[in-house]
PDB file of N, CA and C in Angstrom:
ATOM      1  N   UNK A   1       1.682  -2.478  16.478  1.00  0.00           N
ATOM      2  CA  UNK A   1       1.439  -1.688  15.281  1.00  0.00           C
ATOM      3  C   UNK A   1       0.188  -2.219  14.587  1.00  0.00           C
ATOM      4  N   UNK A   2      -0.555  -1.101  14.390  1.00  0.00           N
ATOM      5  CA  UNK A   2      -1.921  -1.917  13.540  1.00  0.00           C
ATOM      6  C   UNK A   2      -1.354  -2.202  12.276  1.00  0.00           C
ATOM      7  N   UNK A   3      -2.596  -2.826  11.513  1.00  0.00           N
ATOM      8  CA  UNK A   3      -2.484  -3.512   9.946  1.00  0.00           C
ATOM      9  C   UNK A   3      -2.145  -1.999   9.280  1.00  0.00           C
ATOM     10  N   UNK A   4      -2.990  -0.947   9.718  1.00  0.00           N
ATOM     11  CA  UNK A   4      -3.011   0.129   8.889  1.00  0.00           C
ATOM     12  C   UNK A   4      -1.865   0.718   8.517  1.00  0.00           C
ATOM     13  N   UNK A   5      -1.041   0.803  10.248  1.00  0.00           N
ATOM     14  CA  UNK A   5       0.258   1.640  10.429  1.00  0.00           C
ATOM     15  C   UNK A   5       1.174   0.873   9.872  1.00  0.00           C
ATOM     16  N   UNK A   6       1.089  -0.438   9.535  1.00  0.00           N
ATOM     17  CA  UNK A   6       1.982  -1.310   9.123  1.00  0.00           C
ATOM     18  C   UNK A   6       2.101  -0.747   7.260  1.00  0.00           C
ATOM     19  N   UNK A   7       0.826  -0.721   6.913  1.00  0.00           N
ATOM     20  CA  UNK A   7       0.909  -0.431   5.410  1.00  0.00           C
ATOM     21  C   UNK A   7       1.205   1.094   5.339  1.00  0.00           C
ATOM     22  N   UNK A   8       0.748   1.942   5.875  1.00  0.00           N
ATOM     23  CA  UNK A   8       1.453   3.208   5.732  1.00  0.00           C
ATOM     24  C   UNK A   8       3.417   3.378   5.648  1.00  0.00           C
ATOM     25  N   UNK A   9       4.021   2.737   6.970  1.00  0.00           N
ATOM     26  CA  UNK A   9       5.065   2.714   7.572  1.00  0.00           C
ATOM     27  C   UNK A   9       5.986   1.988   5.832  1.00  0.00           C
ATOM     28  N   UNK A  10       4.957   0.576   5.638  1.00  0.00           N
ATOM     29  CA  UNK A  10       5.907   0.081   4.409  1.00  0.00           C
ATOM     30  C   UNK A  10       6.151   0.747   3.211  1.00  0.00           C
ATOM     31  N   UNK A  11       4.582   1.280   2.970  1.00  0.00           N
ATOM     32  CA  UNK A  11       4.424   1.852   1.764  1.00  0.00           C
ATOM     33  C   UNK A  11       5.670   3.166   1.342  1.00  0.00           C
ATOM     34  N   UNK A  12       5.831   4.071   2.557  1.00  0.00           N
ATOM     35  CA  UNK A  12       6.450   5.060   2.521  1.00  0.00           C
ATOM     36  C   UNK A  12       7.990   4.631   2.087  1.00  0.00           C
ATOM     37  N   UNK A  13       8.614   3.409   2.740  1.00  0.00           N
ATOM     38  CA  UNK A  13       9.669   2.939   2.839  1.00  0.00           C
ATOM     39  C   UNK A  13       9.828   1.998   1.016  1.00  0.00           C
ATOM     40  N   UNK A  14       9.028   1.369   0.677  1.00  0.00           N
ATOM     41  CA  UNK A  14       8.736   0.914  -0.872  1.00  0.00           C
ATOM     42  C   UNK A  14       9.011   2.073  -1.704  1.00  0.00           C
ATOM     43  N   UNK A  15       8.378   3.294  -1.378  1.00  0.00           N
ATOM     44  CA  UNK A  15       8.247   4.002  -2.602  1.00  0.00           C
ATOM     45  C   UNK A  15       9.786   4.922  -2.195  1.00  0.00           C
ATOM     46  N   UNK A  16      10.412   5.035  -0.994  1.00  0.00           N
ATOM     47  CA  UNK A  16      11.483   5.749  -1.164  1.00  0.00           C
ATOM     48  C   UNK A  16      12.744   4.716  -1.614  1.00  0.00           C
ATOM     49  N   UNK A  17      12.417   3.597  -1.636  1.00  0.00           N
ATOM     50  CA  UNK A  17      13.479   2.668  -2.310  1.00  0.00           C
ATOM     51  C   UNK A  17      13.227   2.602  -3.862  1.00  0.00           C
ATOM     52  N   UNK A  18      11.996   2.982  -4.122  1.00  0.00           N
ATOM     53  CA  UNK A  18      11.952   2.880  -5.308  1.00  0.00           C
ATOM     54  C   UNK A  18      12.653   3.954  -6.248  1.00  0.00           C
ATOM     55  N   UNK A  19      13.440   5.015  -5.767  1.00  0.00           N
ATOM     56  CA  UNK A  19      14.255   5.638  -6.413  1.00  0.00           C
ATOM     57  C   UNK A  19      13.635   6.427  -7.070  1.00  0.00           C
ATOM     58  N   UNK A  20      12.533   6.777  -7.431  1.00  0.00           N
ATOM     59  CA  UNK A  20      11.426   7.449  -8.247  1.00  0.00           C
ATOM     60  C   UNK A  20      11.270   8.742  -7.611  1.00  0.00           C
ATOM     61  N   UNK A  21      11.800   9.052  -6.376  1.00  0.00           N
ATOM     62  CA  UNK A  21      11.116  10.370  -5.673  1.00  0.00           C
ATOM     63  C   UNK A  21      12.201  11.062  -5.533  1.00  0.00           C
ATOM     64  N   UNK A  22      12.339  12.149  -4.910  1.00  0.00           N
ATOM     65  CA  UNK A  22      13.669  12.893  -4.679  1.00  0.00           C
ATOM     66  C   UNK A  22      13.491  12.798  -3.093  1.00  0.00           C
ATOM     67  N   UNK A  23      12.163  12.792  -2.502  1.00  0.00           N
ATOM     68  CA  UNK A  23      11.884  12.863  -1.285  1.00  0.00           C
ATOM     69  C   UNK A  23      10.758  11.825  -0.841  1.00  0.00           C
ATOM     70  N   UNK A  24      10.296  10.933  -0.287  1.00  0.00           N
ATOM     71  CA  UNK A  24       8.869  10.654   0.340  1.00  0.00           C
ATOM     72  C   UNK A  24       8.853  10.712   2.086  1.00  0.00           C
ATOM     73  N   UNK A  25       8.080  11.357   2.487  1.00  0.00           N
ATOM     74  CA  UNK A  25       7.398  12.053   4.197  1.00  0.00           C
ATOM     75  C   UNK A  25       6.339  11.554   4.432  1.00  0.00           C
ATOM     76  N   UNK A  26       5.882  11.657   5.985  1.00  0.00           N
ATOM     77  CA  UNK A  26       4.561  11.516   6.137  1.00  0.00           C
ATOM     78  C   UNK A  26       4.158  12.654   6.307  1.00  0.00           C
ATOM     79  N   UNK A  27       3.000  13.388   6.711  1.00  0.00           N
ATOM     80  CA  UNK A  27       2.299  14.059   6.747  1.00  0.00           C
ATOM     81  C   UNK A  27       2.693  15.233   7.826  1.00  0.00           C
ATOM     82  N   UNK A  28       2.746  16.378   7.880  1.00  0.00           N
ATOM     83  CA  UNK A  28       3.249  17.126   9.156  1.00  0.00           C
ATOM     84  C   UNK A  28       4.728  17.297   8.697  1.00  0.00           C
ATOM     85  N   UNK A  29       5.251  17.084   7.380  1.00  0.00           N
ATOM     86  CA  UNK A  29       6.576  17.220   7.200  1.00  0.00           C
ATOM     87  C   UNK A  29       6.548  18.778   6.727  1.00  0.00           C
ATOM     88  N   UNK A  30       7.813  19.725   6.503  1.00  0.00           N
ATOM     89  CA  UNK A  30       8.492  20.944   6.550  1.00  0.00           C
ATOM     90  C   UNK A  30       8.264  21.146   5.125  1.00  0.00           C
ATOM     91  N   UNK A  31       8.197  20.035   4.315  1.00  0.00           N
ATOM     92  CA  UNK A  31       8.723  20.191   3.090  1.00  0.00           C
ATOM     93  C   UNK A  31       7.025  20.141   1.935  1.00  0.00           C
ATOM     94  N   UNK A  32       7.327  20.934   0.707  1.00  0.00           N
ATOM     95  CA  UNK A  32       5.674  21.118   0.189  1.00  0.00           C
ATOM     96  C   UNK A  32       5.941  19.846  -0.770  1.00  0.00           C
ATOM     97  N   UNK A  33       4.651  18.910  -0.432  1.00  0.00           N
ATOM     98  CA  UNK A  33       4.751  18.228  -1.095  1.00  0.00           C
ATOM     99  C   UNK A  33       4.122  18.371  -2.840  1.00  0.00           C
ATOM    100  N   UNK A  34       4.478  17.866  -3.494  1.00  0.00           N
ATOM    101  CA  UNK A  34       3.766  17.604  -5.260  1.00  0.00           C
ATOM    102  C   UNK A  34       2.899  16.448  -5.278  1.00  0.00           C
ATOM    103  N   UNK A  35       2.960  15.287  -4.551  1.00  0.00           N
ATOM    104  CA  UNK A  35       1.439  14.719  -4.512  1.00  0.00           C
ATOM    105  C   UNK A  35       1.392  13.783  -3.354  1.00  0.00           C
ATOM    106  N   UNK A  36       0.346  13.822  -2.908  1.00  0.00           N
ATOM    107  CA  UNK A  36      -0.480  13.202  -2.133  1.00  0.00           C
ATOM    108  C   UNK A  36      -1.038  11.679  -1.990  1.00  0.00           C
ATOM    109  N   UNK A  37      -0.450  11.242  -1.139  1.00  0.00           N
ATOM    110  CA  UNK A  37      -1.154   9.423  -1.442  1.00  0.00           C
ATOM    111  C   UNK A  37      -2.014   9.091  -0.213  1.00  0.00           C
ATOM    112  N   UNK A  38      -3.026   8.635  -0.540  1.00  0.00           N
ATOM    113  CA  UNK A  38      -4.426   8.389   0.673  1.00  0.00           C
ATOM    114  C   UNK A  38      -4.502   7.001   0.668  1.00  0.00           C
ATOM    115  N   UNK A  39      -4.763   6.030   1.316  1.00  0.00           N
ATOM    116  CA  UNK A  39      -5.101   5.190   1.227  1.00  0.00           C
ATOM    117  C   UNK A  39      -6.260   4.356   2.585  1.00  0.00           C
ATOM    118  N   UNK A  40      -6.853   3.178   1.928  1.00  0.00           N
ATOM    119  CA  UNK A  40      -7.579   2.607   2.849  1.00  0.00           C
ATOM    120  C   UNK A  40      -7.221   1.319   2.771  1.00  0.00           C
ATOM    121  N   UNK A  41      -6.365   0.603   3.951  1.00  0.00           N
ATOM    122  CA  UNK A  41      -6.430  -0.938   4.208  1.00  0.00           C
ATOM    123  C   UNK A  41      -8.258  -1.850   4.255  1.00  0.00           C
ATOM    124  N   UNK A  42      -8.404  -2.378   3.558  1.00  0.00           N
ATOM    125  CA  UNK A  42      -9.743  -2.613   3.172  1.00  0.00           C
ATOM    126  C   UNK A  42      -9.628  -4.373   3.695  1.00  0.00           C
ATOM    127  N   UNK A  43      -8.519  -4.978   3.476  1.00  0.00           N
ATOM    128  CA  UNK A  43      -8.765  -6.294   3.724  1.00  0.00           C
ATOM    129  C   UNK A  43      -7.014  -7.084   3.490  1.00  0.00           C
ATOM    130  N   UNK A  44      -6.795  -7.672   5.238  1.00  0.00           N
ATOM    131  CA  UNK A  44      -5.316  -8.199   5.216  1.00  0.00           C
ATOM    132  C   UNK A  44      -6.052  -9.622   5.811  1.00  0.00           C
ATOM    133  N   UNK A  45      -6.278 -11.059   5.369  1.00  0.00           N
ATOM    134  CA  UNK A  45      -6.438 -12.046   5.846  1.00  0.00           C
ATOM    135  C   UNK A  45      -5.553 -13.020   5.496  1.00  0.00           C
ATOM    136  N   UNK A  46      -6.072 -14.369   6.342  1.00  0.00           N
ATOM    137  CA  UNK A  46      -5.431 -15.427   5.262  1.00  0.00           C
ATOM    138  C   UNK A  46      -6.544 -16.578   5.442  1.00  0.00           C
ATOM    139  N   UNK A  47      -7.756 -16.611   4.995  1.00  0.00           N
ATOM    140  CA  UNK A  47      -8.964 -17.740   5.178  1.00  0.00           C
ATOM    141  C   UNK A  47      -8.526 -18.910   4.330  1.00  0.00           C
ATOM    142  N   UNK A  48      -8.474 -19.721   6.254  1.00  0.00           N
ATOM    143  CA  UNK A  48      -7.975 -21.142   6.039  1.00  0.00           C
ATOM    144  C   UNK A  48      -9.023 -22.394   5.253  1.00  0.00           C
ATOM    145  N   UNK A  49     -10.158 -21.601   5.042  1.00  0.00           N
ATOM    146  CA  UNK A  49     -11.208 -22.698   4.470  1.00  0.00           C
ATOM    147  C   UNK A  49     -10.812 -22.158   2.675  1.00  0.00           C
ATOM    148  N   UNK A  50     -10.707 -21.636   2.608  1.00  0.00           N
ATOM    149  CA  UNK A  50     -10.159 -21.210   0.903  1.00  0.00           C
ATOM    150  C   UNK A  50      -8.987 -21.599   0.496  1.00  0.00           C
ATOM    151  N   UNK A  51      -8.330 -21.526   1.425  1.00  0.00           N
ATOM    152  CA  UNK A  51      -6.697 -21.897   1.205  1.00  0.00           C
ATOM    153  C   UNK A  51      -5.771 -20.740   0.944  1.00  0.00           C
ATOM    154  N   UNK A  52      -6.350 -19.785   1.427  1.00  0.00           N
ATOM    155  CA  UNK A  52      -5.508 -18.528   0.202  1.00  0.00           C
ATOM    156  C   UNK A  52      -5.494 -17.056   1.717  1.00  0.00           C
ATOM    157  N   UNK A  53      -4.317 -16.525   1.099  1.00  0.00           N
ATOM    158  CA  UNK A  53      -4.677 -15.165   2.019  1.00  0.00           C
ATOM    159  C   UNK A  53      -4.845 -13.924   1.045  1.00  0.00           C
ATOM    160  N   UNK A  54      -5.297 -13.085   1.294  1.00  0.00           N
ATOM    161  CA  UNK A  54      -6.118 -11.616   0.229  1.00  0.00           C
ATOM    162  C   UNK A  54      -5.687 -10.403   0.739  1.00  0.00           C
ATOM    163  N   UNK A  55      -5.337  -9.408   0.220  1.00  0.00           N
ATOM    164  CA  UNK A  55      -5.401  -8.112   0.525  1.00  0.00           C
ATOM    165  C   UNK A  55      -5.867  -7.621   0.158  1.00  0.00           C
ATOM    166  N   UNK A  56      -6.343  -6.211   0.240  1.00  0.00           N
ATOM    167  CA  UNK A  56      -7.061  -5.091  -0.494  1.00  0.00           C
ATOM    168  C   UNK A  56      -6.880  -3.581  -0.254  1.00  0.00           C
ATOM    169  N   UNK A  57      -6.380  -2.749  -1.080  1.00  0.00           N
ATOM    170  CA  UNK A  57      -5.786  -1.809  -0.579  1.00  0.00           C
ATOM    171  C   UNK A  57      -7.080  -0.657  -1.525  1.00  0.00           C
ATOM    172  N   UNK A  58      -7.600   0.349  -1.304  1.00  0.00           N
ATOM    173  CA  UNK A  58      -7.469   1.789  -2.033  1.00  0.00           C
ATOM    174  C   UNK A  58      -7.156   2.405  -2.104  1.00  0.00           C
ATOM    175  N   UNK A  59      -6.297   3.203  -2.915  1.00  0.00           N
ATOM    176  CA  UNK A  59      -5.297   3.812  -2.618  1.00  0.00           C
ATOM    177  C   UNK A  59      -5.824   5.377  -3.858  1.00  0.00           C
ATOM    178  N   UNK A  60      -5.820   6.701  -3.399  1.00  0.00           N
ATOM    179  CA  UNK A  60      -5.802   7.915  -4.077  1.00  0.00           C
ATOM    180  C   UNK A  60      -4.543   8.325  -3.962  1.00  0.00           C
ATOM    181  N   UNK A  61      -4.506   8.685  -5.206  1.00  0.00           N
ATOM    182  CA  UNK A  61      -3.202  10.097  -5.418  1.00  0.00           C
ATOM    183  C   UNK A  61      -3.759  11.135  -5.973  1.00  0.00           C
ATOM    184  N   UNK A  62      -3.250  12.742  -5.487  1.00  0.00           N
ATOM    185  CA  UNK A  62      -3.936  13.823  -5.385  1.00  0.00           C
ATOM    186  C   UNK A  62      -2.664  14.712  -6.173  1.00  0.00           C
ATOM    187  N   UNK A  63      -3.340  15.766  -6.515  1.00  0.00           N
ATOM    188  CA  UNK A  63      -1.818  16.427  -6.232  1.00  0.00           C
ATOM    189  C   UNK A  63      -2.237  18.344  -5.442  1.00  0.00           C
ATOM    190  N   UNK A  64      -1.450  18.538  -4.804  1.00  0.00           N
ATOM    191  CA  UNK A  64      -2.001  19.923  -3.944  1.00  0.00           C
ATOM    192  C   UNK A  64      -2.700  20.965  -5.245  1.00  0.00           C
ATOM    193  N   UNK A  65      -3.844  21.468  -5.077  1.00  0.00           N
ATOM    194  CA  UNK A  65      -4.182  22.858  -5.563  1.00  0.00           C
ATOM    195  C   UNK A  65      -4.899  23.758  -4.779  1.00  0.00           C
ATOM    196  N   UNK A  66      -4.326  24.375  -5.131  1.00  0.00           N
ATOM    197  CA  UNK A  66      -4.856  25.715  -3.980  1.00  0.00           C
ATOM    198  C   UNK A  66      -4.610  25.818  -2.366  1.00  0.00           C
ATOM    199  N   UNK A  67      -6.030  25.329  -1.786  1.00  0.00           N
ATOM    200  CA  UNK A  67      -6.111  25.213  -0.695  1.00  0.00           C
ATOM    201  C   UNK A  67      -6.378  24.073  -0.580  1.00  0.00           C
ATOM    202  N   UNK A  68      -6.668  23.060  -1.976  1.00  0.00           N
ATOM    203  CA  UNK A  68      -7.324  21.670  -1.997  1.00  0.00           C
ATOM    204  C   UNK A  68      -6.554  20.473  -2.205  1.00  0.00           C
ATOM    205  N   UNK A  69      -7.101  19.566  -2.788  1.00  0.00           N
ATOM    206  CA  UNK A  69      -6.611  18.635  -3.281  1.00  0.00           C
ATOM    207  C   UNK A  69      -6.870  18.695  -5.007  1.00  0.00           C
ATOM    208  N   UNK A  70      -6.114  17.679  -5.758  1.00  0.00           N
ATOM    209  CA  UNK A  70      -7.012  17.555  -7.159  1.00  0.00           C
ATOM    210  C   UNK A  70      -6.443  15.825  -7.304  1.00  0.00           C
ATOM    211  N   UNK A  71      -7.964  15.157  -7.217  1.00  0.00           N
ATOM    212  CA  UNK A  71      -7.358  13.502  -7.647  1.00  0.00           C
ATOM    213  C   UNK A  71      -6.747  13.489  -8.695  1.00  0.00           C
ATOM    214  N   UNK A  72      -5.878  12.814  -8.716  1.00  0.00           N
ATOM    215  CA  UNK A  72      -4.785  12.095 -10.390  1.00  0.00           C
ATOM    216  C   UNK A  72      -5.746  10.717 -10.624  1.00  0.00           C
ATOM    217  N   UNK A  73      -5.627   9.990  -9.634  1.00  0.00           N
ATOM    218  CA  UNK A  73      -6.131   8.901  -9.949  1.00  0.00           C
ATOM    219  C   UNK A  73      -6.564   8.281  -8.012  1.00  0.00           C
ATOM    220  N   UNK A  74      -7.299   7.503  -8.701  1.00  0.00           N
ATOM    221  CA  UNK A  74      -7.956   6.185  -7.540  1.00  0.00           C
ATOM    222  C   UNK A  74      -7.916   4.794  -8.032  1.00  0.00           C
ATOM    223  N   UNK A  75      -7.271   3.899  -7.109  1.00  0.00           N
ATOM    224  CA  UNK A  75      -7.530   2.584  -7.728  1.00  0.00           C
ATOM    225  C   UNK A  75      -7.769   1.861  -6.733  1.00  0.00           C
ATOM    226  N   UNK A  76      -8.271   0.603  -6.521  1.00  0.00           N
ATOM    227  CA  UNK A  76      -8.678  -0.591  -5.454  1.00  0.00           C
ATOM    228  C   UNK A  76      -7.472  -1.881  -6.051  1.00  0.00           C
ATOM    229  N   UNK A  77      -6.709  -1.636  -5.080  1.00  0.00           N
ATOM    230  CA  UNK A  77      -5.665  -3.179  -5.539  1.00  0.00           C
ATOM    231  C   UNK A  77      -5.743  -4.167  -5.018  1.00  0.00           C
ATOM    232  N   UNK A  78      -5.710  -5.080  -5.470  1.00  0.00           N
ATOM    233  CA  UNK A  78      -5.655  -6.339  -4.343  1.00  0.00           C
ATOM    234  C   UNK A  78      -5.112  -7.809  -4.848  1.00  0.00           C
ATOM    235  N   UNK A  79      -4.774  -8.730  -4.152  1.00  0.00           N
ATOM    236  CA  UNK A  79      -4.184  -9.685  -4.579  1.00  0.00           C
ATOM    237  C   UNK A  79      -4.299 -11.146  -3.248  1.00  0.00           C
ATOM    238  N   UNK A  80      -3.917 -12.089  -3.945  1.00  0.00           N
ATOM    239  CA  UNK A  80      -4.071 -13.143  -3.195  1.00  0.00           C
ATOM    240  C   UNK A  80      -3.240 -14.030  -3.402  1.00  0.00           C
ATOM    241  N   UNK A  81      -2.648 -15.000  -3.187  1.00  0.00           N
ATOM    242  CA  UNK A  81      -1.986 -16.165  -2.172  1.00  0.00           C
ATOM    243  C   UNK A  81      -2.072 -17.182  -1.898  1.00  0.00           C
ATOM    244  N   UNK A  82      -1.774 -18.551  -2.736  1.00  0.00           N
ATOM    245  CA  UNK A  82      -2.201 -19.898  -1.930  1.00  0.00           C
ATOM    246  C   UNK A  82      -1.352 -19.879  -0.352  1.00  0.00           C
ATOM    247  N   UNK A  83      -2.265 -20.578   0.274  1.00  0.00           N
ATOM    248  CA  UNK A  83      -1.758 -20.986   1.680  1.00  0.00           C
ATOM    249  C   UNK A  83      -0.627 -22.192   1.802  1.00  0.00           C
ATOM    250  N   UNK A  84       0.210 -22.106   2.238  1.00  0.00           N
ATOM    251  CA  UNK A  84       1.493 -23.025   2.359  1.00  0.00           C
ATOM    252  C   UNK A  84       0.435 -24.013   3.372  1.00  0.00           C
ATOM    253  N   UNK A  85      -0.181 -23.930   4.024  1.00  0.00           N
ATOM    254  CA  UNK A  85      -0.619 -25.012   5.153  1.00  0.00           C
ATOM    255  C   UNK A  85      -1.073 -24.196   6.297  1.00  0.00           C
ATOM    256  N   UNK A  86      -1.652 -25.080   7.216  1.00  0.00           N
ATOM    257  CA  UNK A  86      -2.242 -24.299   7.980  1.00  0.00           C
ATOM    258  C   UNK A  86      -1.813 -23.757   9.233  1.00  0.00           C
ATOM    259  N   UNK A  87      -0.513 -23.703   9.238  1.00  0.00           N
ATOM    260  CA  UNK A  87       0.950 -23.171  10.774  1.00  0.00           C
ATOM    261  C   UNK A  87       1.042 -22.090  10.693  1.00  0.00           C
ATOM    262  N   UNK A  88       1.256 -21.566  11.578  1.00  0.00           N
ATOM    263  CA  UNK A  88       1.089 -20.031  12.026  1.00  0.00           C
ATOM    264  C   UNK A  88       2.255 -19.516  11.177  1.00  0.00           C
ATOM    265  N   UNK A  89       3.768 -19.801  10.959  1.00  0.00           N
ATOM    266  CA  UNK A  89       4.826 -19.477   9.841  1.00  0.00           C
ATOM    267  C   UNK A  89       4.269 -19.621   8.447  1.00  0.00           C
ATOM    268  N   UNK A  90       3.107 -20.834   8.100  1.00  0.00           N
ATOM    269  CA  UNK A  90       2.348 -20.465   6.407  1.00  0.00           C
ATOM    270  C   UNK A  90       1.493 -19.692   5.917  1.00  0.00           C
ATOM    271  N   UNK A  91       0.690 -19.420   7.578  1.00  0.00           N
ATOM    272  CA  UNK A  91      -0.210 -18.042   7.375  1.00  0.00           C
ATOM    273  C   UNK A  91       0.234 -16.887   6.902  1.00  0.00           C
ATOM    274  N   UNK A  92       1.762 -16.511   7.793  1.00  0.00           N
ATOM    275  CA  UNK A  92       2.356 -15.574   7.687  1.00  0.00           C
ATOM    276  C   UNK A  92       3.125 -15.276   6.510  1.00  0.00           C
ATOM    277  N   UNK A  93       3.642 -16.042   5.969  1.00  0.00           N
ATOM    278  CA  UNK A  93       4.282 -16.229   5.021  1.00  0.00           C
ATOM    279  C   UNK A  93       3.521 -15.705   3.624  1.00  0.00           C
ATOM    280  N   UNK A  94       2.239 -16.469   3.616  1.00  0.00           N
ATOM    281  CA  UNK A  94       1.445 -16.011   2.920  1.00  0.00           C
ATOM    282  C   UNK A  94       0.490 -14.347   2.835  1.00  0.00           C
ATOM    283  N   UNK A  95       0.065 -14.643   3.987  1.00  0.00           N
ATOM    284  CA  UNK A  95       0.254 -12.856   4.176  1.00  0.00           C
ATOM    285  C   UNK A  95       0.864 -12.113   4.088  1.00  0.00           C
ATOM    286  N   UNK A  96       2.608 -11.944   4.179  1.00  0.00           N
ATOM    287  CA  UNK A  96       3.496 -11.302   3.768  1.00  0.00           C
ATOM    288  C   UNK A  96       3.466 -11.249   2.273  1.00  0.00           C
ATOM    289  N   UNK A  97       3.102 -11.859   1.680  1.00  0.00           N
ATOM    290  CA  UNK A  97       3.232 -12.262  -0.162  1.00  0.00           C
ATOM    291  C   UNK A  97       2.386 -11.070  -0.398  1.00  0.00           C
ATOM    292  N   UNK A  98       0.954 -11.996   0.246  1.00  0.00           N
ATOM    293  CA  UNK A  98      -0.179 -10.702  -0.379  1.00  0.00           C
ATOM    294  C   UNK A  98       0.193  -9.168  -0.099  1.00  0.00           C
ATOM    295  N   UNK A  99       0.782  -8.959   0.753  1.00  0.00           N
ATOM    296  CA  UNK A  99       1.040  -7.666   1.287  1.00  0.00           C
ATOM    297  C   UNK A  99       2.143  -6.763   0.328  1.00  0.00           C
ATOM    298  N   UNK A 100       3.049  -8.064  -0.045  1.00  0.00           N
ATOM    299  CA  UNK A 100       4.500  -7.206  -0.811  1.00  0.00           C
ATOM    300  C   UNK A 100       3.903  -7.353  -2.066  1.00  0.00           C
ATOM    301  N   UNK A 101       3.133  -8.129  -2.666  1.00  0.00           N
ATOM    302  CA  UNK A 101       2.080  -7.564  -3.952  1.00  0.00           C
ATOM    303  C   UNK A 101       1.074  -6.525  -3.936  1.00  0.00           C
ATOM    304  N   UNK A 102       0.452  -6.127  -2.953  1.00  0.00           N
ATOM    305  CA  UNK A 102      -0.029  -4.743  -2.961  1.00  0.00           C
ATOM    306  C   UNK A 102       0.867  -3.270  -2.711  1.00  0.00           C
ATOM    307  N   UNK A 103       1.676  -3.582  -1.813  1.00  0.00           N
ATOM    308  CA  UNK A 103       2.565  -2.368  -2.350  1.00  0.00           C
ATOM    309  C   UNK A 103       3.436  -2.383  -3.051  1.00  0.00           C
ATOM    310  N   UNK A 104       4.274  -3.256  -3.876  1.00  0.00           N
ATOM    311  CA  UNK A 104       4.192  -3.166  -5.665  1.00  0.00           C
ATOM    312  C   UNK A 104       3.667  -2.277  -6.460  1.00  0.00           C
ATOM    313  N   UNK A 105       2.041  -3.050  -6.276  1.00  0.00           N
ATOM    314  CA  UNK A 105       1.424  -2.281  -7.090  1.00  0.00           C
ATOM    315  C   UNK A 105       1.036  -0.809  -7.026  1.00  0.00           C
ATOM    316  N   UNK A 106       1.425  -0.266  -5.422  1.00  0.00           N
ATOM    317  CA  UNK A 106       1.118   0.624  -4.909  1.00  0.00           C
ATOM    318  C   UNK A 106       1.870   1.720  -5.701  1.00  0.00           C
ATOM    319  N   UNK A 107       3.372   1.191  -5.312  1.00  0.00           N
ATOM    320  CA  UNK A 107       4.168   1.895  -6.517  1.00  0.00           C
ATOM    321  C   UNK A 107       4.006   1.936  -7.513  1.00  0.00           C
ATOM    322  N   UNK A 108       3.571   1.316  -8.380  1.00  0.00           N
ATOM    323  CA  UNK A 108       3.306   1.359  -9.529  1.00  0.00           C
ATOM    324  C   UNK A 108       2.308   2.503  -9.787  1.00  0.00           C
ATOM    325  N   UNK A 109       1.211   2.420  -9.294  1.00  0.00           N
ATOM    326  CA  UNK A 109       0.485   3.306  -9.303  1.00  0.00           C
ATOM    327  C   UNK A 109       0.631   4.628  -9.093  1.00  0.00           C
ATOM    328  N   UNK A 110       1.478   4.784  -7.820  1.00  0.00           N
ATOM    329  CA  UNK A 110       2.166   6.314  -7.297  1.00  0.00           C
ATOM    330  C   UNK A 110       2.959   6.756  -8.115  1.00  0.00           C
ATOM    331  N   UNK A 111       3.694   5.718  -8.409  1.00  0.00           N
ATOM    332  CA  UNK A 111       5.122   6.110  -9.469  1.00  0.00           C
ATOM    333  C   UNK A 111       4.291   6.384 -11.227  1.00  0.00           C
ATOM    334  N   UNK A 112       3.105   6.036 -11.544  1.00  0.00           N
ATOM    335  CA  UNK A 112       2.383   6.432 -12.621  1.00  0.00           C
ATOM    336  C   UNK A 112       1.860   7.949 -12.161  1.00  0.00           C
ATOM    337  N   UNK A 113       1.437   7.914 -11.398  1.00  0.00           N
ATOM    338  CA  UNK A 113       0.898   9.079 -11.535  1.00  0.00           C
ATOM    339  C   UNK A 113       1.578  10.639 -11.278  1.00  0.00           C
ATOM    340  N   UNK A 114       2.930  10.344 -10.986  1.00  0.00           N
ATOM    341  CA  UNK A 114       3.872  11.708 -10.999  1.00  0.00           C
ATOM    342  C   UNK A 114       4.096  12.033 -11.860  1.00  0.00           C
TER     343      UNK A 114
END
C-alpha cells in the first residue's frame, strides 16, 4: 500500500468514526455526495539527523455545484514528533504519531467545514 493509499484508506475510516457524517465513501460511490475532500500527501518521514519525524498533508474540501466543484476551504497540516531512537519500532512509532496528528486535524477540518 503506498503512503498515499494509506492516508486516503485512514482518513475515510477517522472521519466515519468520527460520528459527524451520516455516510463517508470513496469516490465511484451510488450515493450524491454534500462535500468533497481532496487531498495531497506532501511529506511522511522520520529524519534521523533531526531527531524528529514530520508529516504534511493538503487537504481541500469542496462542496458539489452544478457540474463543478465550490472550495469551502484549503488548508496545509502538518505536524512532527521527537524520535524515540534510532530502531526501526522508534521510527515507526514515531511516524505513526505524526500521521494520527494529521488526520485529527484532518477531521477537524472536514468536520468544520460541513
Amino acid at each position: 500500500v503506498s503512503p498515499a493509499q494509506a492516508v486516503t484508506v485512514s482518513l475515510v475510516s477517522w472521519l466515519q468514526a468520527s460520528g459527524a457524517f451520516a455516510a463517508v465513501v470513496l469516490s465511484g460511490s451510488a450515493l450524491t455526495e454534500t462535500l468533497i475532500v481532496e487531498g495531497t500527501l506532501n511529506t511522511l518521514l522520520a529524519d534521523t539527523k533531526a531527531g524528529v519525524a514530520r508529516a504534511s498533508l493538503t487537504l481541500v474540501v469542496a462542496r458539489p455545484h452544478g457540474i463543478g466543484e465550490l472550495p469551502v476551504t484549503q488548508k496545509r497540516l502538518s505536524a512532527t514528533a521527537p524520535l524515540g531512537g534510532p530502531t526501526a519500532p522508534q521510527l515507526v512509532a514515531a511516524q505513526r504519531a505524526v500521521f494520527a496528528d494529521i488526520l485529527g486535524q484532518a477531521v477537524r477540518v472536514v468536520t468544520a467545514a460541513a
